[in-house]
N, C-alpha and C. Protein backbone atom coordinates (compact mmCIF):
# COMPACT_ATOMS: atom_id res chain seq x y z
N UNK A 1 34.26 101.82 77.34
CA UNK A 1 34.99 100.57 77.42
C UNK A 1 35.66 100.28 76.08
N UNK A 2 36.99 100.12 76.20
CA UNK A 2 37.27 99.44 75.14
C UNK A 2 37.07 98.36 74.49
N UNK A 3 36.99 98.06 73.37
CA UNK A 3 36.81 96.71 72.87
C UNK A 3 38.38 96.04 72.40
N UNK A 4 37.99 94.41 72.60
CA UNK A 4 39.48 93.84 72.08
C UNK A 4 39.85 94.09 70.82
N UNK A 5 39.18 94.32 69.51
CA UNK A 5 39.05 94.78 68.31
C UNK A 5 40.08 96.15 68.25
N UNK A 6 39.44 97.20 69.20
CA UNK A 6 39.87 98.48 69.00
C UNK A 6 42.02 98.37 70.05
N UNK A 7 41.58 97.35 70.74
CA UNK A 7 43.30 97.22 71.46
C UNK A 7 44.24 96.52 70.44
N UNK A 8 43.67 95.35 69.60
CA UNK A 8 44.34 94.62 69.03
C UNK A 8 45.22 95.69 67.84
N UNK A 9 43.90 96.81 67.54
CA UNK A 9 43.66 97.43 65.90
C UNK A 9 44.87 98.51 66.33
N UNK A 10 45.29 99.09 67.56
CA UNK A 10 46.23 99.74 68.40
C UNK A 10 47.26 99.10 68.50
N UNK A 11 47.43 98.03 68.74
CA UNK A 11 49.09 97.05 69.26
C UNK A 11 49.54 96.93 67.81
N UNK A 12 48.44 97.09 66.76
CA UNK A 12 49.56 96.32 65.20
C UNK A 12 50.13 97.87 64.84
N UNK A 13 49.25 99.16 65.06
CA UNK A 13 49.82 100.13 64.70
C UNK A 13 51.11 100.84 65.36
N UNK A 14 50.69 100.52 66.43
CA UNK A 14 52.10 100.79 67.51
C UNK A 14 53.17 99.76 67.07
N UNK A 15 52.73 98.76 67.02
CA UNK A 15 53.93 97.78 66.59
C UNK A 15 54.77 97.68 64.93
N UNK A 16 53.78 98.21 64.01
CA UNK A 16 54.22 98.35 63.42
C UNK A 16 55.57 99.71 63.15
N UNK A 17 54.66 100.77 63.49
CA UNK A 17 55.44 102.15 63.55
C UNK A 17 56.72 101.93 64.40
N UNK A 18 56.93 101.17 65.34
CA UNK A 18 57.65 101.34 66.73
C UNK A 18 59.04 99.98 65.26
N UNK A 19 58.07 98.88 64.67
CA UNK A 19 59.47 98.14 63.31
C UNK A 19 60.12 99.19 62.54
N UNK A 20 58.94 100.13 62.14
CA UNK A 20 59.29 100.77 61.06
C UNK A 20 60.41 102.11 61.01
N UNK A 21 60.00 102.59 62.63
CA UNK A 21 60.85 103.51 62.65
C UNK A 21 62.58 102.85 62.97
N UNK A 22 62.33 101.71 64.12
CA UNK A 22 63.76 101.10 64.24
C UNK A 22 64.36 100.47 63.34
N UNK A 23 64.25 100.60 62.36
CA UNK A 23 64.18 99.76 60.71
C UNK A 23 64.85 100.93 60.30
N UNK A 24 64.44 102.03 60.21
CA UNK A 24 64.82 103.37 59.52
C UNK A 24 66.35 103.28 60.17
N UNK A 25 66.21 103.69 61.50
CA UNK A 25 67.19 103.75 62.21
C UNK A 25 68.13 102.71 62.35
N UNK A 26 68.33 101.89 62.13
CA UNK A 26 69.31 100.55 61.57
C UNK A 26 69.70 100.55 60.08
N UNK A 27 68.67 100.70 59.44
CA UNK A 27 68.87 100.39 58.27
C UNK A 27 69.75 101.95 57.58
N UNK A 28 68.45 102.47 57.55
CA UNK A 28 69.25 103.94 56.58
C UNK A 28 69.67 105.31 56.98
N UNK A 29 70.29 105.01 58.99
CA UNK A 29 70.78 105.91 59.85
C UNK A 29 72.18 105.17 60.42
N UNK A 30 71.90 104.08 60.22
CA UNK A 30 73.00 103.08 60.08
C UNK A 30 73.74 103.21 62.13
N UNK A 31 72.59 103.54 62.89
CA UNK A 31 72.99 102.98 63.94
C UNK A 31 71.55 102.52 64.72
N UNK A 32 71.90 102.62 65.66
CA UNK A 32 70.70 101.42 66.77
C UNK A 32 70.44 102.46 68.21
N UNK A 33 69.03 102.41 68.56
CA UNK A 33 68.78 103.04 70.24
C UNK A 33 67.98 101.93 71.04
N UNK A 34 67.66 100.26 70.30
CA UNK A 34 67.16 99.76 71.10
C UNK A 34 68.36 98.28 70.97
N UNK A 35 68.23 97.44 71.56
CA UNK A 35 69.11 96.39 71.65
C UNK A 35 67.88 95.50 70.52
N UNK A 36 68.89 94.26 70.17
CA UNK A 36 68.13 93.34 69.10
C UNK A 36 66.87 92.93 69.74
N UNK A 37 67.17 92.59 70.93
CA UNK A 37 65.70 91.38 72.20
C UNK A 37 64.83 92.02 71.79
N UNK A 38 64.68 93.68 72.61
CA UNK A 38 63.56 94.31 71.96
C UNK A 38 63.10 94.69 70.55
N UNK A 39 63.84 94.70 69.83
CA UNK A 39 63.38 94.73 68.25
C UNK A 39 62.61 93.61 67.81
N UNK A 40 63.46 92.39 68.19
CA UNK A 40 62.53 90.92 67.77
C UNK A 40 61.18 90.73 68.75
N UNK A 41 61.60 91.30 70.13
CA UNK A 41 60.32 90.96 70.77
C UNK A 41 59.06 91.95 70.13
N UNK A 42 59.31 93.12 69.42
CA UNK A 42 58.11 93.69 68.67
C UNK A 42 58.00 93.18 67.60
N UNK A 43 58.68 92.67 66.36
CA UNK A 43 58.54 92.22 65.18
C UNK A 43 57.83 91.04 65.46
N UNK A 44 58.20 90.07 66.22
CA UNK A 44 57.62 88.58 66.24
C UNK A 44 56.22 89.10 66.80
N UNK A 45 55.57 89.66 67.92
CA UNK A 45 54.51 90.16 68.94
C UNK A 45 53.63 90.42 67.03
N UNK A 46 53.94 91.33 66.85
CA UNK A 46 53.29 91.91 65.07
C UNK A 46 52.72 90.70 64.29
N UNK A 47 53.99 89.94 63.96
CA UNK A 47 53.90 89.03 63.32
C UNK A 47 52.65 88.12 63.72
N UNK A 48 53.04 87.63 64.68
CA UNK A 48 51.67 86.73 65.73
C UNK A 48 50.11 87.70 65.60
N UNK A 49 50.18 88.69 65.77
CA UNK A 49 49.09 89.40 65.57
C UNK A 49 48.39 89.36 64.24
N UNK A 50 49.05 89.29 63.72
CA UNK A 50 48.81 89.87 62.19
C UNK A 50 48.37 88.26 61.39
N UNK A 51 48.94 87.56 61.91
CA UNK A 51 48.34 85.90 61.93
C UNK A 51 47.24 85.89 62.60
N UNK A 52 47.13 86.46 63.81
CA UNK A 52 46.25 86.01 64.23
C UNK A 52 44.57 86.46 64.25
N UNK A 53 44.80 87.83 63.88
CA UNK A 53 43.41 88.92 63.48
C UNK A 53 44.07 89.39 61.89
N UNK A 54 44.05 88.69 60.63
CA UNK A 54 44.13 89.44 59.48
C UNK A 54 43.34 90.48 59.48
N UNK A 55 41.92 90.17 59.89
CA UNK A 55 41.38 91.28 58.91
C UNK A 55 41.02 92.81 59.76
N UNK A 56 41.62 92.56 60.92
CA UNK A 56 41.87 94.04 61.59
C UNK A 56 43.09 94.38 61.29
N UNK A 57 44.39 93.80 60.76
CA UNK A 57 45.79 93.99 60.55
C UNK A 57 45.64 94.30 59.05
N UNK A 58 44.24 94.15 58.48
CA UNK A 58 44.48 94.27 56.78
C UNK A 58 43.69 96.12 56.98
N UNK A 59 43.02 96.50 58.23
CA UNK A 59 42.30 97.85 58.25
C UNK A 59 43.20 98.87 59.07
N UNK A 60 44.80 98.44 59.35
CA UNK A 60 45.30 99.25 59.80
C UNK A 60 46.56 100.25 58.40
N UNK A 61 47.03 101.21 59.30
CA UNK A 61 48.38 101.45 58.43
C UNK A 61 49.18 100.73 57.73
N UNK A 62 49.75 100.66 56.43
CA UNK A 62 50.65 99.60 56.41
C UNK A 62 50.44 98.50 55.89
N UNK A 63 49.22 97.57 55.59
CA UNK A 63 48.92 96.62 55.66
C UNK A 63 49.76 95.95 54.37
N UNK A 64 49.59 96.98 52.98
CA UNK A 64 50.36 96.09 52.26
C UNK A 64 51.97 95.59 52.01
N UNK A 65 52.17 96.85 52.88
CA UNK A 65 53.77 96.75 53.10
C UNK A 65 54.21 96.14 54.44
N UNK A 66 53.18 95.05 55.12
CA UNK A 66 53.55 94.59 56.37
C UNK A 66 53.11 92.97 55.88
N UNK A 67 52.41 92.74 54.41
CA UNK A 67 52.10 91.59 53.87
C UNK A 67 52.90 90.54 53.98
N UNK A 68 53.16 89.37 54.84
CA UNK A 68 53.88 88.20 54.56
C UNK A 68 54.89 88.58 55.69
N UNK A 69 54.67 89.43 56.63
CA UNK A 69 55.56 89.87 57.45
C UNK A 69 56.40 88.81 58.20
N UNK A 70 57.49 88.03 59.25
CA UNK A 70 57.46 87.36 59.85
C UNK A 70 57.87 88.00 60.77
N UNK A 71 58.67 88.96 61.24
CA UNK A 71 59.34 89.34 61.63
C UNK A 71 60.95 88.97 62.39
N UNK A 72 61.11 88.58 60.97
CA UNK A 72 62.98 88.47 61.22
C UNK A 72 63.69 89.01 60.98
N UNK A 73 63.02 90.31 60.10
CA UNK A 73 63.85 91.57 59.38
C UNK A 73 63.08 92.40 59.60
N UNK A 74 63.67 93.72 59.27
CA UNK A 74 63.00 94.89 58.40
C UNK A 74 63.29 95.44 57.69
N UNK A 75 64.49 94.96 56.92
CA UNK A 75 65.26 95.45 55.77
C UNK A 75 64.26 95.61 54.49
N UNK A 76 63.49 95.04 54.72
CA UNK A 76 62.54 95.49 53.29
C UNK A 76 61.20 96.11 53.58
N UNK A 77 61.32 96.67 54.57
CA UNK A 77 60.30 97.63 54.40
C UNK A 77 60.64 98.84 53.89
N UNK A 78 59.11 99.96 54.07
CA UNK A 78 60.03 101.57 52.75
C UNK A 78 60.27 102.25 54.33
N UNK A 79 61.25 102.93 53.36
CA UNK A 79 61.97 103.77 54.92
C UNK A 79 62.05 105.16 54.15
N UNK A 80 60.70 105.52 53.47
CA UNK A 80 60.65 106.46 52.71
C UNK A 80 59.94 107.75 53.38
N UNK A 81 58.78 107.13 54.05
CA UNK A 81 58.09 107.95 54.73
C UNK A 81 58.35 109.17 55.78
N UNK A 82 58.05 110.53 54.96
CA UNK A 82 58.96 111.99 55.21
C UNK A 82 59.31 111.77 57.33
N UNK A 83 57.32 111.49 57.57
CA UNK A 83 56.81 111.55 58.69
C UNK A 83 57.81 110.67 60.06
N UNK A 84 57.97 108.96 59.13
CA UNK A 84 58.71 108.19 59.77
C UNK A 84 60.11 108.43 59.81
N UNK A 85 60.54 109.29 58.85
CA UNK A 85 62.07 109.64 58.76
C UNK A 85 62.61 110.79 60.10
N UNK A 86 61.90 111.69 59.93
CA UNK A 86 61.62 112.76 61.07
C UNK A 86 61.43 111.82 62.07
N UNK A 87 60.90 111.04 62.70
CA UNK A 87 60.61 110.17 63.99
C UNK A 87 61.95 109.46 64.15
N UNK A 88 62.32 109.09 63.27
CA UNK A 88 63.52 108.22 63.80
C UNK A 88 64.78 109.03 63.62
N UNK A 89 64.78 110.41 63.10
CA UNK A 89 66.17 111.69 63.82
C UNK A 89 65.68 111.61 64.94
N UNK A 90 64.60 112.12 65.31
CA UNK A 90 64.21 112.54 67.07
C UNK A 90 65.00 111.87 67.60
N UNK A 91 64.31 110.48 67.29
CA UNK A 91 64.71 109.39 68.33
C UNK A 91 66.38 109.35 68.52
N UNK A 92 66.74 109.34 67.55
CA UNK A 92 68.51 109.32 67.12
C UNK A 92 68.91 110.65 68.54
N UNK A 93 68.67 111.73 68.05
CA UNK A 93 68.85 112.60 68.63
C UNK A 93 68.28 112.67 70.33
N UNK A 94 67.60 112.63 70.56
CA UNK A 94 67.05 112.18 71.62
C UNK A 94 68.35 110.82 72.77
N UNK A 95 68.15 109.69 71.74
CA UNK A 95 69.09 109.00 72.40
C UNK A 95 70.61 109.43 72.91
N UNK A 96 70.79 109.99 71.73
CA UNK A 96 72.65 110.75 71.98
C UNK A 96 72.27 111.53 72.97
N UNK A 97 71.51 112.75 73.14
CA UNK A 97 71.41 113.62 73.96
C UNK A 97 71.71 112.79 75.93
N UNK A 98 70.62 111.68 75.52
CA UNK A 98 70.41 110.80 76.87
C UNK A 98 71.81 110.34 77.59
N UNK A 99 72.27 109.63 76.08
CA UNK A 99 73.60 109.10 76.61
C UNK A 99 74.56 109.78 77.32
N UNK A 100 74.74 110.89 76.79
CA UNK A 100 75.71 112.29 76.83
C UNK A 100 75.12 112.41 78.41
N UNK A 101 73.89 112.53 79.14
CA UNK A 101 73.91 112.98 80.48
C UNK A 101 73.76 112.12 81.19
N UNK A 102 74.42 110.65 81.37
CA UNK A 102 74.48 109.75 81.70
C UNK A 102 75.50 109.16 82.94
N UNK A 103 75.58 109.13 83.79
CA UNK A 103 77.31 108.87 84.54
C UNK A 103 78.24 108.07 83.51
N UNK A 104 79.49 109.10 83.24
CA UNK A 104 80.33 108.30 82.40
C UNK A 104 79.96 109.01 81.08
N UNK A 105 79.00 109.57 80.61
CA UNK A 105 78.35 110.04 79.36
C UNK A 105 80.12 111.54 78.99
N UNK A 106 79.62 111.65 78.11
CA UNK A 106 80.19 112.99 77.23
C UNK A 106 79.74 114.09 77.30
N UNK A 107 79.15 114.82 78.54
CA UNK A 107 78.18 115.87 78.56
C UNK A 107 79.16 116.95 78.45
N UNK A 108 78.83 117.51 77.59
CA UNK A 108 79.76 119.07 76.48
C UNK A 108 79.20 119.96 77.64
């Protein structure tokens, strides 16, 4: 059985990774694969979490670089990380690929 501890300690890491990589990808890929709704609906969801269980949000990934978070941005997080950089080409790539076989798409 899971515990709420171990789901909560899961939703900040998913939520965080899921800011961090679309952060990358906005910020220093300089385009977008999700619309804004869903970006804010994960940043704010984080935010609320992270208010609301500190000290499981202070034992995850991230914690000091997610400090004071609100989620209205992500322009200041690091978009350094080799691991997170690689995740958000995929994704880049991945998306174009999608679009391209799409009705109406550009399929080469």
């Amino acid at each position: 059985m899971i515990s709420l501890e171990n789901e909560v300690r899961e939703l900040i890491k998913r939520r965080r990774n899921q800011v961090l990589i679309h952060s990358i990808i906005y910020y220093r890929y300089g385009t977008s694969v999700i619309d804004d709704k869903k970006f804010d609906e994960w940043a704010y969801q984080l935010a609320a979490l992270q208010l609301q269980y500190p000290e499981i949000s202070e034992q995850c990934p991230y914690a000091q670089e997610f400090k004071g978070f609100d989620g209205t941005t992500g322009y200041h997080l690091p978009m350094y990380d080799s691991e997170l950089l690689s995740k958000a080409l995929y994704i880049i790539q991945i998306s174009q690929q999608f679009n391209k076989e799409q009705p109406g798409g550009h399929a080469g």
